[in-house]
N, C-alpha and C. Protein backbone atom coordinates (compact mmCIF):
# COMPACT_ATOMS: atom_id res chain seq x y z
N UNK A 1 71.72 190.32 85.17
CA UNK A 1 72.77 190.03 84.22
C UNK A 1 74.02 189.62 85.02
N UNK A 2 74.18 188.40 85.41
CA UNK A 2 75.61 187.67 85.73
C UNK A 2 76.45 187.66 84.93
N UNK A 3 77.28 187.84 85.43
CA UNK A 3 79.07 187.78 84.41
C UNK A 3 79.12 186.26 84.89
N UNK A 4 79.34 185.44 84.13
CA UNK A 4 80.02 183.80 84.23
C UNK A 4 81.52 183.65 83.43
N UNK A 5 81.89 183.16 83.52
CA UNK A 5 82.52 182.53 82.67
C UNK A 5 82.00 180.89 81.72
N UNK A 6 81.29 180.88 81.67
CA UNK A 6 80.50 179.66 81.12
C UNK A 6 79.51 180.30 80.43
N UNK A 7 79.56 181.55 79.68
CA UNK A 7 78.29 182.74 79.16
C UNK A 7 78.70 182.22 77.43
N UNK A 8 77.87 181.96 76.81
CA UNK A 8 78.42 181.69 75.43
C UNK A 8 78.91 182.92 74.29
N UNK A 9 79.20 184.13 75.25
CA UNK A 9 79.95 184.99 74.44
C UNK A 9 81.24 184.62 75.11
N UNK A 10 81.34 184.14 76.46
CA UNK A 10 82.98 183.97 76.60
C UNK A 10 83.59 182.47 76.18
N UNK A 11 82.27 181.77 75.73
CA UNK A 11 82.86 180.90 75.50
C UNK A 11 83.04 181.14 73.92
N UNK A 12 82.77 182.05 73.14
CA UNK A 12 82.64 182.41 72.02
C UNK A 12 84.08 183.00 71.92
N UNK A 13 84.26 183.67 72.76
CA UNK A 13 85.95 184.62 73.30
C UNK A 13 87.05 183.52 73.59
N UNK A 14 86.61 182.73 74.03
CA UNK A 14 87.67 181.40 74.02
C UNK A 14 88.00 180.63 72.80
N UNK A 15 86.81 180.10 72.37
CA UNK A 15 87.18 179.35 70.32
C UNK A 15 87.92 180.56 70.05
N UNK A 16 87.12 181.69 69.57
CA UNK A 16 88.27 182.47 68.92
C UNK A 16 89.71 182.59 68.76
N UNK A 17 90.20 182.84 70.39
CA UNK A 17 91.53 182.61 70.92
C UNK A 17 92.25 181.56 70.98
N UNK A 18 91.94 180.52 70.69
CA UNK A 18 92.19 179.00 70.80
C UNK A 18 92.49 178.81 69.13
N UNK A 19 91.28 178.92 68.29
CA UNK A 19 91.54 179.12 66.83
C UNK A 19 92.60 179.65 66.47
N UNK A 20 92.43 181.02 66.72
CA UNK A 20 94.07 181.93 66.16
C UNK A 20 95.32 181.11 66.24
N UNK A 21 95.24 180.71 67.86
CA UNK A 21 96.84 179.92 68.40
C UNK A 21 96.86 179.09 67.31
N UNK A 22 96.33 177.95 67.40
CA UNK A 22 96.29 176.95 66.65
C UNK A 22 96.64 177.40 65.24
N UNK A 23 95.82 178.18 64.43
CA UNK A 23 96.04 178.60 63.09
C UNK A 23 97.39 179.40 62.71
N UNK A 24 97.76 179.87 64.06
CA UNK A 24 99.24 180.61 63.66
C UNK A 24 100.46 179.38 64.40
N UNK A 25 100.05 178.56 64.26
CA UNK A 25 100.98 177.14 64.54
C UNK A 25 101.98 177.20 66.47
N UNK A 26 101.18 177.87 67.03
CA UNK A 26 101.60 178.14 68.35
C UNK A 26 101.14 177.24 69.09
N UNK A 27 101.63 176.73 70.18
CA UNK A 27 101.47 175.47 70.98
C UNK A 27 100.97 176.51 72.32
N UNK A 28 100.60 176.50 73.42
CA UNK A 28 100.34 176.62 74.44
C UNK A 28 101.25 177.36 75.13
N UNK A 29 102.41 176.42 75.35
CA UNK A 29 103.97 176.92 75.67
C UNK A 29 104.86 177.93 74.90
N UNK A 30 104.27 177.64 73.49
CA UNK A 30 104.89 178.87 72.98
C UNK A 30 104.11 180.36 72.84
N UNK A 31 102.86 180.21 73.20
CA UNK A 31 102.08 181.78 73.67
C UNK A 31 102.70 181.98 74.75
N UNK A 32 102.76 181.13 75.72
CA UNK A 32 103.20 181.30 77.10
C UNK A 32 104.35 182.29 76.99
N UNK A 33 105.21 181.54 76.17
CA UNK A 33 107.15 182.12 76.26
C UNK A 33 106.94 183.24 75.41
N UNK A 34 105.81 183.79 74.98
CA UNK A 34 105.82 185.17 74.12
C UNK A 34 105.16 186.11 75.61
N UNK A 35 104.41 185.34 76.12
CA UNK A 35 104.04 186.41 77.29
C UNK A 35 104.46 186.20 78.15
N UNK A 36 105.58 185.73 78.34
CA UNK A 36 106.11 185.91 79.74
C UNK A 36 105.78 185.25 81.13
N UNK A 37 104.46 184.53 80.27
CA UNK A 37 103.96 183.40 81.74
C UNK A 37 103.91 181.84 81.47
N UNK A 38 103.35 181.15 82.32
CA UNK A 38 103.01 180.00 82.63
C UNK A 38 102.18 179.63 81.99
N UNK A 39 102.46 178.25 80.75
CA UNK A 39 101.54 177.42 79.91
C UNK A 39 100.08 177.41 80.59
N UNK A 40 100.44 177.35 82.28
CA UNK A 40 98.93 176.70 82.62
C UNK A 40 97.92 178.26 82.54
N UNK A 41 98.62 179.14 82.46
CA UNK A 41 98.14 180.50 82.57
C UNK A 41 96.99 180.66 81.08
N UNK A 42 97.96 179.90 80.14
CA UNK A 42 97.42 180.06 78.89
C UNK A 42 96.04 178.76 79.03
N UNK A 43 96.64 177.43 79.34
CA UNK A 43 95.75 176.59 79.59
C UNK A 43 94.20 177.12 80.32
N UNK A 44 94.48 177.65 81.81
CA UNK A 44 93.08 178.76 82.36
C UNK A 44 92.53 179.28 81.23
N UNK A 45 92.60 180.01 80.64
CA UNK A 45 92.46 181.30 79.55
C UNK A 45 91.34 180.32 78.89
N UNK A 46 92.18 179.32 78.07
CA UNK A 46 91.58 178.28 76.96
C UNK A 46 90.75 177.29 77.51
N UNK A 47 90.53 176.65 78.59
CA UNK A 47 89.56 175.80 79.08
C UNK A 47 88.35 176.55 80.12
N UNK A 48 88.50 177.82 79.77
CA UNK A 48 87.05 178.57 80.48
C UNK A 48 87.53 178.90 81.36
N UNK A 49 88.49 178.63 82.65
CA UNK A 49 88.66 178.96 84.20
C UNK A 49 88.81 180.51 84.23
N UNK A 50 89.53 181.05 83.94
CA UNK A 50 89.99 182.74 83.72
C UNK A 50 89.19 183.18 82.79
N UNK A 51 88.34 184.41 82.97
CA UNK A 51 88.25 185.69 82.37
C UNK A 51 89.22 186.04 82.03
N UNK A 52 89.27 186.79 80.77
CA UNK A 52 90.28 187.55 80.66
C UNK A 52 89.61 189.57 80.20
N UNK A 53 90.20 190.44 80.23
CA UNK A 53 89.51 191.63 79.54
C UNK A 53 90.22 192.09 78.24
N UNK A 54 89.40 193.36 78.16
CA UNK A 54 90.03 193.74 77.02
C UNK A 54 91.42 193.17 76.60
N UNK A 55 92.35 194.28 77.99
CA UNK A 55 93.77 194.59 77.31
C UNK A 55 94.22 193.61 77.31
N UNK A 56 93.82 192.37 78.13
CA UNK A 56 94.70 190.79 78.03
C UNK A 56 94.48 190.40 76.64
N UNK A 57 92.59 191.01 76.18
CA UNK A 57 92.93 190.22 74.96
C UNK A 57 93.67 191.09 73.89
N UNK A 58 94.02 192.17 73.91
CA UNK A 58 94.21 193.06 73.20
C UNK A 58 96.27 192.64 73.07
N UNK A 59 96.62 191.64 74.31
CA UNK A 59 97.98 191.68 74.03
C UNK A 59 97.63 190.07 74.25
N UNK A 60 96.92 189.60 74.05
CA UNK A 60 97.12 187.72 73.73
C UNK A 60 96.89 188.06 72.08
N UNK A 61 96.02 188.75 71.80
CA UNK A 61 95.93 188.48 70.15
C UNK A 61 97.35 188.86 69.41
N UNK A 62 97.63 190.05 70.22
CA UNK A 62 99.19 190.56 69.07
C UNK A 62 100.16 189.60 69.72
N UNK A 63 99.94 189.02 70.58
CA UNK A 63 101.23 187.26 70.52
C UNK A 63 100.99 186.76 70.01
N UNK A 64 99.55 186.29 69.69
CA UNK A 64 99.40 185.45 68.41
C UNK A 64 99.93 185.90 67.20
N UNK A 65 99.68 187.27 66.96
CA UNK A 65 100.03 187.39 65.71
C UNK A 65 99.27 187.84 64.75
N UNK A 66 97.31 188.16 65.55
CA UNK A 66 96.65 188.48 65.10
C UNK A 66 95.87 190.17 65.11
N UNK A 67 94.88 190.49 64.48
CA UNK A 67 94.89 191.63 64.86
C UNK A 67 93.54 191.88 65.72
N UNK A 68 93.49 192.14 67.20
CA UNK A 68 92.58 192.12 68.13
C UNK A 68 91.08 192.33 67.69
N UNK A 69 90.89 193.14 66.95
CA UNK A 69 89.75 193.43 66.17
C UNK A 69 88.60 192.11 65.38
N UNK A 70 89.91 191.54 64.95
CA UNK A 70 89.25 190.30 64.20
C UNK A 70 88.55 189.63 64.96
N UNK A 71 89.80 189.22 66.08
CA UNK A 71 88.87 188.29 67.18
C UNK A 71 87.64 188.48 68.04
N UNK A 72 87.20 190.40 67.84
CA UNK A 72 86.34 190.81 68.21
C UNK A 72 85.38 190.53 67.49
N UNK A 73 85.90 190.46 65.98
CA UNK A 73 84.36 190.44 64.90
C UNK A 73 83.41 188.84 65.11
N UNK A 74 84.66 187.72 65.57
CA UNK A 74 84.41 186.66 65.21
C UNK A 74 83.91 186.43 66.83
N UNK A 75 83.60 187.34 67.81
CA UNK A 75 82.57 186.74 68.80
C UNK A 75 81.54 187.72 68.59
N UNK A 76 81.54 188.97 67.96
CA UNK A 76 80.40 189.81 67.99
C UNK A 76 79.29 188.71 67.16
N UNK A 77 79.89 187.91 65.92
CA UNK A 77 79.07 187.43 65.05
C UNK A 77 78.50 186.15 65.70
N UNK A 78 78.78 185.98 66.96
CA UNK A 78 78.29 184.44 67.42
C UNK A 78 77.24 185.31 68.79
N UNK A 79 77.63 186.48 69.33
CA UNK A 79 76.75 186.84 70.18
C UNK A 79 75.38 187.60 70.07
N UNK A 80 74.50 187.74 71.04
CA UNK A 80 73.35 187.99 70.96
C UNK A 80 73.68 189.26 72.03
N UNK A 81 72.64 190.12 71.56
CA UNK A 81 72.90 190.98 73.07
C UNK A 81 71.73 190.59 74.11
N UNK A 82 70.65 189.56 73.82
CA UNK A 82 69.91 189.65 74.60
C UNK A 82 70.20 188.48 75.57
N UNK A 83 71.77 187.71 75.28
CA UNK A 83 71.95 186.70 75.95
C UNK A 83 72.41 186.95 77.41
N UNK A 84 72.70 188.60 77.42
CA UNK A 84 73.34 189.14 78.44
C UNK A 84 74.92 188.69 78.67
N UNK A 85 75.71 189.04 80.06
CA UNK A 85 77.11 188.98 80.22
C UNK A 85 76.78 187.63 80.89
């Protein structure tokens, strides 16, 4: 069981996060200026390069605006467990 980042639960963890932004009318730069970092930081995140874990996602979702849980439901429902990490 390899951890990738190219695993279609993280890429499942990425739409999610990408969706929210978008749906709560946030640009890239403006997640960025809620967390305190660098657009391209957010850009990594959203084009696959970075992992992120829990607590990143646990404080990227409440910048969005969303509630972390959700974004959990909406990759549990796209993953398999037998696809592995």
């Amino acid at each position: 069981m390899t951890k990738t980042i190219h695993s279609p639960g993280q890429k499942a963890l990425i739409e999610a996060l990408t969706n929210a932004r978008k749906e709560a009318g946030l640009s890239q730069m403006a997640l960025a200026e809620r967390l305190h970092c660098h657009q391209s930081m957010i850009a990594r995140i959203e084009s696959g390069e970075r992992r992120i874990d829990v607590v990143e996602l646990v404080v990227l979702a409440r910048a969005i605006g969303v509630d972390p849980s959700g974004i959990l439901q909406s990759v549990a429902a796209k993953v398999d467990a037998r696809q592995g990490l």
